[in-house]
C-alpha atoms as a PDB file:
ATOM      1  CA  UNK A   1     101.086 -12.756 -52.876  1.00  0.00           C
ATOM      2  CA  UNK A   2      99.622 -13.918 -49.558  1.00  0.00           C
ATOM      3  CA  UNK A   3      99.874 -16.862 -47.536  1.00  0.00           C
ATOM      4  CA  UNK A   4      96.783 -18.264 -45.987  1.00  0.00           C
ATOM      5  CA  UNK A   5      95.487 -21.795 -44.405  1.00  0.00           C
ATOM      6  CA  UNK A   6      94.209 -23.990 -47.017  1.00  0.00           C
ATOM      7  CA  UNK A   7      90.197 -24.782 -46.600  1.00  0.00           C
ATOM      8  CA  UNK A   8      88.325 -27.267 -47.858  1.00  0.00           C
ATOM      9  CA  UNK A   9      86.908 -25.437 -50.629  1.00  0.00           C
ATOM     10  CA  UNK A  10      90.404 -25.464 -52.070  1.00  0.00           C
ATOM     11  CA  UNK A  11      90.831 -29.043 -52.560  1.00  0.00           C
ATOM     12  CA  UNK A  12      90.218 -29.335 -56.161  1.00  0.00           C
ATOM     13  CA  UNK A  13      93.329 -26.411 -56.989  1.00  0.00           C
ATOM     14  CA  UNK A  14      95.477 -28.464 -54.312  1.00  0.00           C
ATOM     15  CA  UNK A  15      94.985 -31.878 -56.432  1.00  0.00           C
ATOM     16  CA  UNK A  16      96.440 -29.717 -59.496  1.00  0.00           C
ATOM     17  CA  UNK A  17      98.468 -27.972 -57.946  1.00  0.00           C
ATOM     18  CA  UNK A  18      99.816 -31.332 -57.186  1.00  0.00           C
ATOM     19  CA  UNK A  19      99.218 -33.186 -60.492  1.00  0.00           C
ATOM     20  CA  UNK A  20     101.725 -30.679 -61.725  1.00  0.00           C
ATOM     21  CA  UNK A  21     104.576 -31.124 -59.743  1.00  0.00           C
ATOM     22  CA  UNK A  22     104.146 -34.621 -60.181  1.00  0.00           C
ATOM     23  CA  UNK A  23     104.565 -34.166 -63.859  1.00  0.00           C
ATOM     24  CA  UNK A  24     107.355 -32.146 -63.500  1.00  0.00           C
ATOM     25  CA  UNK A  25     108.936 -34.281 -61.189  1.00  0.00           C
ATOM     26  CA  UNK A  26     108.735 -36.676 -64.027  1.00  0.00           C
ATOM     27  CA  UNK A  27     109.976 -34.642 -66.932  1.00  0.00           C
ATOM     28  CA  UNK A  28     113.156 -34.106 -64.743  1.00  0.00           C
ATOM     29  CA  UNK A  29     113.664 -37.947 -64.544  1.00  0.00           C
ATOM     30  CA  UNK A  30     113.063 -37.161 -60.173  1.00  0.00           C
ATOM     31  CA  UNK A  31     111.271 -39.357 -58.071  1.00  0.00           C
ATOM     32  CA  UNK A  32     107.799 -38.555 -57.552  1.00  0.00           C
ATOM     33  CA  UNK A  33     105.293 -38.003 -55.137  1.00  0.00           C
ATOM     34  CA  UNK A  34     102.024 -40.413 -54.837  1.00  0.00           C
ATOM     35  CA  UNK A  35      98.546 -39.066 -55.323  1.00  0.00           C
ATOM     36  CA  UNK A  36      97.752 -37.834 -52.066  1.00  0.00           C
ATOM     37  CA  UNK A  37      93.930 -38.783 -51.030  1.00  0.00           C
ATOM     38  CA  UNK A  38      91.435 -36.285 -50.280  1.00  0.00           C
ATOM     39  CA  UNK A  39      91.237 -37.969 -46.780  1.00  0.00           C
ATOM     40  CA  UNK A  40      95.025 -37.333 -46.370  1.00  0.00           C
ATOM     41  CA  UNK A  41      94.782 -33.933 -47.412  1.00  0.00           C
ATOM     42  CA  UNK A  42      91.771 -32.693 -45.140  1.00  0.00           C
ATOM     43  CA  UNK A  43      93.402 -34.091 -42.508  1.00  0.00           C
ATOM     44  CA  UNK A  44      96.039 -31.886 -43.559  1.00  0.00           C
ATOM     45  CA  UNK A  45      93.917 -29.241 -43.773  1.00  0.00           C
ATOM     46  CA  UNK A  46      91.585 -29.712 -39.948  1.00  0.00           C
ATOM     47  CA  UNK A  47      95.276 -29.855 -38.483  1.00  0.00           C
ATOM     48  CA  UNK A  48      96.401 -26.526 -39.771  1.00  0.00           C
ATOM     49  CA  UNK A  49      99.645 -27.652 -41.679  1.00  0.00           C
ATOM     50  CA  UNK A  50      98.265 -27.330 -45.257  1.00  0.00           C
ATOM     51  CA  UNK A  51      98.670 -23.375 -46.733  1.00  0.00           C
ATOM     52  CA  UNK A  52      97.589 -21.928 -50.074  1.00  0.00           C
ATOM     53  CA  UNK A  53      99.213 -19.041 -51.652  1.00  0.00           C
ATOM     54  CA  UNK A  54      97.483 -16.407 -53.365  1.00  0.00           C
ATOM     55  CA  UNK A  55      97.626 -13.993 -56.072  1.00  0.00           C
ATOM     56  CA  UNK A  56      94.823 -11.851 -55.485  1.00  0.00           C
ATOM     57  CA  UNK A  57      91.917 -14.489 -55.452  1.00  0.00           C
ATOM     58  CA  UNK A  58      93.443 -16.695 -57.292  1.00  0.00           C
ATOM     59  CA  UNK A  59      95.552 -19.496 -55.867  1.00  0.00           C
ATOM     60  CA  UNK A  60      99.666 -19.499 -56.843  1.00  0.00           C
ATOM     61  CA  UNK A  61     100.683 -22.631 -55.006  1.00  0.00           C
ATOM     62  CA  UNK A  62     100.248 -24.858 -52.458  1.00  0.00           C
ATOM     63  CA  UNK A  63     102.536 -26.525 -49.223  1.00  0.00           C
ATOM     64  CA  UNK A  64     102.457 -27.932 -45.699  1.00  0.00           C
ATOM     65  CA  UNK A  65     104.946 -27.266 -42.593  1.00  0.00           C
ATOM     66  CA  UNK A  66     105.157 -29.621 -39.475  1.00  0.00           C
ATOM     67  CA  UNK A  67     107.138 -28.897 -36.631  1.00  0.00           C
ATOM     68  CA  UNK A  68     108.733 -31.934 -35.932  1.00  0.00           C
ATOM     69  CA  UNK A  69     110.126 -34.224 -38.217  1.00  0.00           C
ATOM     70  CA  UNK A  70     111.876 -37.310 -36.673  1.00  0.00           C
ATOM     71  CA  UNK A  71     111.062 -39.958 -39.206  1.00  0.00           C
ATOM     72  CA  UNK A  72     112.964 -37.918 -41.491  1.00  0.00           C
ATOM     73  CA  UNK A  73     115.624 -36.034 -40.121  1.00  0.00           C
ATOM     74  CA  UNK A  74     116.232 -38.629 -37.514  1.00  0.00           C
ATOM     75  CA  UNK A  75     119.573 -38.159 -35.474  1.00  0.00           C
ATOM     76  CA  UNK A  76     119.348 -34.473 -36.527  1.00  0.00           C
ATOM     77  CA  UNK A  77     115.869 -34.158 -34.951  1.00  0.00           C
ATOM     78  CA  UNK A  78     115.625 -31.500 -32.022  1.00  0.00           C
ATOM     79  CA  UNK A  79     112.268 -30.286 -32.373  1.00  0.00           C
ATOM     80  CA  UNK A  80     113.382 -26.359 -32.854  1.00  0.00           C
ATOM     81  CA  UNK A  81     112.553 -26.156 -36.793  1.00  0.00           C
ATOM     82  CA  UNK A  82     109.749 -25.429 -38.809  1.00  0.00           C
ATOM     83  CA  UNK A  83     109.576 -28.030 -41.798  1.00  0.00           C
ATOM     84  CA  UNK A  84     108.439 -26.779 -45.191  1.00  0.00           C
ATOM     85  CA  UNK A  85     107.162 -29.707 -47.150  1.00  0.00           C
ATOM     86  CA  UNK A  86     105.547 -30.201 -50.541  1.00  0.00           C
ATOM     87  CA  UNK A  87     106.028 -26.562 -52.204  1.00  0.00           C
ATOM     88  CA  UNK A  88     104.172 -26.572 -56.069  1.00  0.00           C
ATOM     89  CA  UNK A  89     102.582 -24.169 -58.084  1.00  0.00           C
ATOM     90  CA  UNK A  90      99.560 -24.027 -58.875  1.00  0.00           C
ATOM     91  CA  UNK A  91      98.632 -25.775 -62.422  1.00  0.00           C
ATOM     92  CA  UNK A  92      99.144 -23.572 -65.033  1.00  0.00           C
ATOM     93  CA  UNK A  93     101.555 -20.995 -63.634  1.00  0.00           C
ATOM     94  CA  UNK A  94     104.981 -19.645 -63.649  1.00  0.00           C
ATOM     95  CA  UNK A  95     106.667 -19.976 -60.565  1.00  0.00           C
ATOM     96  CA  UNK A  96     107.948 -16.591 -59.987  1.00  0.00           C
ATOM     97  CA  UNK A  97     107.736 -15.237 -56.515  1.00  0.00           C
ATOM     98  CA  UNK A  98     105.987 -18.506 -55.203  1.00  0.00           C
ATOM     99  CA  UNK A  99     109.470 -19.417 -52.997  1.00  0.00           C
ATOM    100  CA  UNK A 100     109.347 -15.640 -52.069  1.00  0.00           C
ATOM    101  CA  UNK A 101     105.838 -15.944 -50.209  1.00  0.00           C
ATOM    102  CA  UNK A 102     106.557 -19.140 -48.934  1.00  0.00           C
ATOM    103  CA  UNK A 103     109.685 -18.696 -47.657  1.00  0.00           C
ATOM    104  CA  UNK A 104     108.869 -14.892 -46.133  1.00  0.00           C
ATOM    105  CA  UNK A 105     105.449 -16.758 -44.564  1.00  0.00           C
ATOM    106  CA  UNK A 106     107.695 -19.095 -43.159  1.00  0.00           C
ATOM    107  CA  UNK A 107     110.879 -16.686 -41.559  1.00  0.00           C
ATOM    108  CA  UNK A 108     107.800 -14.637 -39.945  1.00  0.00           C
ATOM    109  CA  UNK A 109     106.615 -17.867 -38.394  1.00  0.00           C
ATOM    110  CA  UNK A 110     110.131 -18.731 -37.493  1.00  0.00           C
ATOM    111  CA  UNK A 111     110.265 -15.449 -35.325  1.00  0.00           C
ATOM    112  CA  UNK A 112     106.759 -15.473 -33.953  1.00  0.00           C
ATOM    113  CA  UNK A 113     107.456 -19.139 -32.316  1.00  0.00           C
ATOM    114  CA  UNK A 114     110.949 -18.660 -31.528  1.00  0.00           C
ATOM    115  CA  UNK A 115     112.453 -21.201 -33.526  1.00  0.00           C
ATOM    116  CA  UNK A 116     115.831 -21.714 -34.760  1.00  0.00           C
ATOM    117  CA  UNK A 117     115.532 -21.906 -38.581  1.00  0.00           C
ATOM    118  CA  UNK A 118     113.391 -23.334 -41.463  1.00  0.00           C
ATOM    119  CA  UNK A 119     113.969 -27.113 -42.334  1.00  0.00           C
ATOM    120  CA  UNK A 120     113.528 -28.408 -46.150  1.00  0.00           C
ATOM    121  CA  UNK A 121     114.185 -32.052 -47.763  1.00  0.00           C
ATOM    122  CA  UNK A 122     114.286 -32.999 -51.181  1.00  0.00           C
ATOM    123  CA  UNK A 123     115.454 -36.798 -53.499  1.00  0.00           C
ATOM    124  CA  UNK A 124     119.155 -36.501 -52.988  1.00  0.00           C
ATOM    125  CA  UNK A 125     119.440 -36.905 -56.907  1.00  0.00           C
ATOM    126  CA  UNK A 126     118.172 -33.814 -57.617  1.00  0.00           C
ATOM    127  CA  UNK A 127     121.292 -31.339 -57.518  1.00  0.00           C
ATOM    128  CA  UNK A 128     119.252 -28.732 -59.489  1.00  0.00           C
ATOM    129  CA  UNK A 129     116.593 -28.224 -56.689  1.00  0.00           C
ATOM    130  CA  UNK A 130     119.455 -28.682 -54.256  1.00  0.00           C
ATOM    131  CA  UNK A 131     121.536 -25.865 -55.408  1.00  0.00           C
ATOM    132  CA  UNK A 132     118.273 -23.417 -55.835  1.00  0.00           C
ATOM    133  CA  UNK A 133     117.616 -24.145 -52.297  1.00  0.00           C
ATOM    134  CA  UNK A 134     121.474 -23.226 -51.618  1.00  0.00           C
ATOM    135  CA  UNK A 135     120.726 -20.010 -53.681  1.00  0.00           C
ATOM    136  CA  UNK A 136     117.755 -19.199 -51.635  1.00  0.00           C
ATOM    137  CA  UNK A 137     120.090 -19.497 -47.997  1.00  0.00           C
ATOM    138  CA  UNK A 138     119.318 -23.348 -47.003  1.00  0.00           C
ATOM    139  CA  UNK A 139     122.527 -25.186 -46.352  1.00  0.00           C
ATOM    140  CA  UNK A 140     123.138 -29.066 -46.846  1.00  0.00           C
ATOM    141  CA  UNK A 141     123.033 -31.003 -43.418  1.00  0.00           C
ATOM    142  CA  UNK A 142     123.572 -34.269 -44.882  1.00  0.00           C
ATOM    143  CA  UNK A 143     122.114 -36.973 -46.795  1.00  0.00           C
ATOM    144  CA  UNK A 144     119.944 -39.735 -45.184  1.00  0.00           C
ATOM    145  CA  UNK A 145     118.580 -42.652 -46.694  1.00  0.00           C
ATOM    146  CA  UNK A 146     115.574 -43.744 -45.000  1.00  0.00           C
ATOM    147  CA  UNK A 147     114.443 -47.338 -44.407  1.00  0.00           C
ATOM    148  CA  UNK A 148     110.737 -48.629 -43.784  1.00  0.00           C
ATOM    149  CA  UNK A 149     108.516 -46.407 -41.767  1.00  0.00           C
ATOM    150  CA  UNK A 150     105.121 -46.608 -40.227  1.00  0.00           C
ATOM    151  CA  UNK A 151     105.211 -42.967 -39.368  1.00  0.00           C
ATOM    152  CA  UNK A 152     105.873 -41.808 -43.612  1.00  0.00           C
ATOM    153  CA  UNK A 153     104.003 -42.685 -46.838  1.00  0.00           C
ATOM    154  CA  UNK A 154     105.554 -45.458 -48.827  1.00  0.00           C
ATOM    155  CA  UNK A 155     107.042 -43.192 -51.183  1.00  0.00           C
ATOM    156  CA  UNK A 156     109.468 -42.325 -48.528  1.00  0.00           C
ATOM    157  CA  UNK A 157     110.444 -45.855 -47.964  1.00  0.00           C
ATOM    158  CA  UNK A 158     114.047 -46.486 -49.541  1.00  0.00           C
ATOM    159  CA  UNK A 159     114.734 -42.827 -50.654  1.00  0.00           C
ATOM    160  CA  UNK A 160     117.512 -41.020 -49.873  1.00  0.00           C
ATOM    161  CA  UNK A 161     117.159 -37.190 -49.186  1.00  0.00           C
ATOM    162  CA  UNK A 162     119.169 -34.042 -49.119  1.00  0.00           C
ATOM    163  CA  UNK A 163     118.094 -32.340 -45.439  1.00  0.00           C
ATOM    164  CA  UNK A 164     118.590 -28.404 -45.993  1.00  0.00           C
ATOM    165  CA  UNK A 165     118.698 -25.980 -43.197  1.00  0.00           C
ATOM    166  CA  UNK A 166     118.254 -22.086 -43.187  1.00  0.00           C
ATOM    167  CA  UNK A 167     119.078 -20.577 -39.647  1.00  0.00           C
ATOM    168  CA  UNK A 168     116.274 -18.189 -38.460  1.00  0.00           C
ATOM    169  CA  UNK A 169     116.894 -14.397 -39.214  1.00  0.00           C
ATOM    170  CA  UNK A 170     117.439 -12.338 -36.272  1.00  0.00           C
ATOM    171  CA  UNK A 171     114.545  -9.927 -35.462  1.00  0.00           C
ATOM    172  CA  UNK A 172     114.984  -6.513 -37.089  1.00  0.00           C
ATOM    173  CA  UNK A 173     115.712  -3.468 -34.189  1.00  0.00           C
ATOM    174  CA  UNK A 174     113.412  -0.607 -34.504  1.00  0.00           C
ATOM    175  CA  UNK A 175     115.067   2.523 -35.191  1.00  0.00           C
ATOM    176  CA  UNK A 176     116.379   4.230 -32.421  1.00  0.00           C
ATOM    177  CA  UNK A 177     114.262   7.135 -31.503  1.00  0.00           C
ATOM    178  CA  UNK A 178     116.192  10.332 -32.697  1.00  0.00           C
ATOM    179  CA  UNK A 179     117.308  13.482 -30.206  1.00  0.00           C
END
């Protein structure tokens, strides 16, 4: 699997990739996200925060990053992370090795701009996704419930979240040349 910028083009699989985790969301009795507009998304897209993964040609999954996230992780804010937001599958598919790409994308990113570690948030109720994030190296910062925000979507407003944190890796040393 491969991790490339999402185009245009790609807006119908990103709707379903979408539509899916929404109905997931609900057969797990979670919270769940709004339809995002096309508008919304293509601005995602002309900005450069929206990625697709791909299996060969055909897309796996879909999610954004930002690299600063104040609204949400307020206090703990310092502008050294890189924020993985909205991870789903594409409709249709298992999910196996999706968080692998992603999160190997990601740590690679981490290392090219320096940054101190990977960022995630998820609905606070949702212990199962919180522990697979534990299983995958995130740790639990805290919980914040946030209030009524012009800078988030609505669905935000009133939720309370689980902030997870995965320190960067350190870069791998070359062999040293042998005698």
């Amino acid at each position: 699997m491969r991790v490339e910028p999402a185009a245009p083009a790609d807006l119908p699989a990103i709707h379903a990739a979408y539509a899916d985790g929404r109905a997931i969301q609900r057969e797990q009795g979670s919270s769940v996200w709004p339809e995002f507009s096309d508008s919304a998304i293509l601005n995602e897209i002309a900005a450069g925060h929206l990625f697709c993964i791909r299996d060969g040609d055909e897309l796996a999954g879909v999610f954004s990053v930002a690299y600063e996230d104040a609204a949400i992780w307020g206090e703990h804010e310092r502008g050294a992370h890189i924020y993985l937001h909205r991870i789903a599958r594409a409709a249709g598919r298992e999910g196996r090795g999706l968080m692998d790409a992603v999160l190997a994308w990601a740590r690679d990113e981490c290392r090219l701009r320096r940054c101190a570690g990977l960022r995630m948030d998820t609905w606070a109720s949702n212990a199962a996704l919180i522990a697979y994030y534990h299983r995958l190296g995130f740790n639990l910062v805290g919980r914040r419930r946030l209030g009524s925000d012009p800078r988030l979507p609505a669905h935000y407003h009133g939720t309370e979240l689980a902030l997870l944190e995965q320190p960067a890796q350190p870069m791998q040393a070359p062999d040293a040349p042998r005698a």
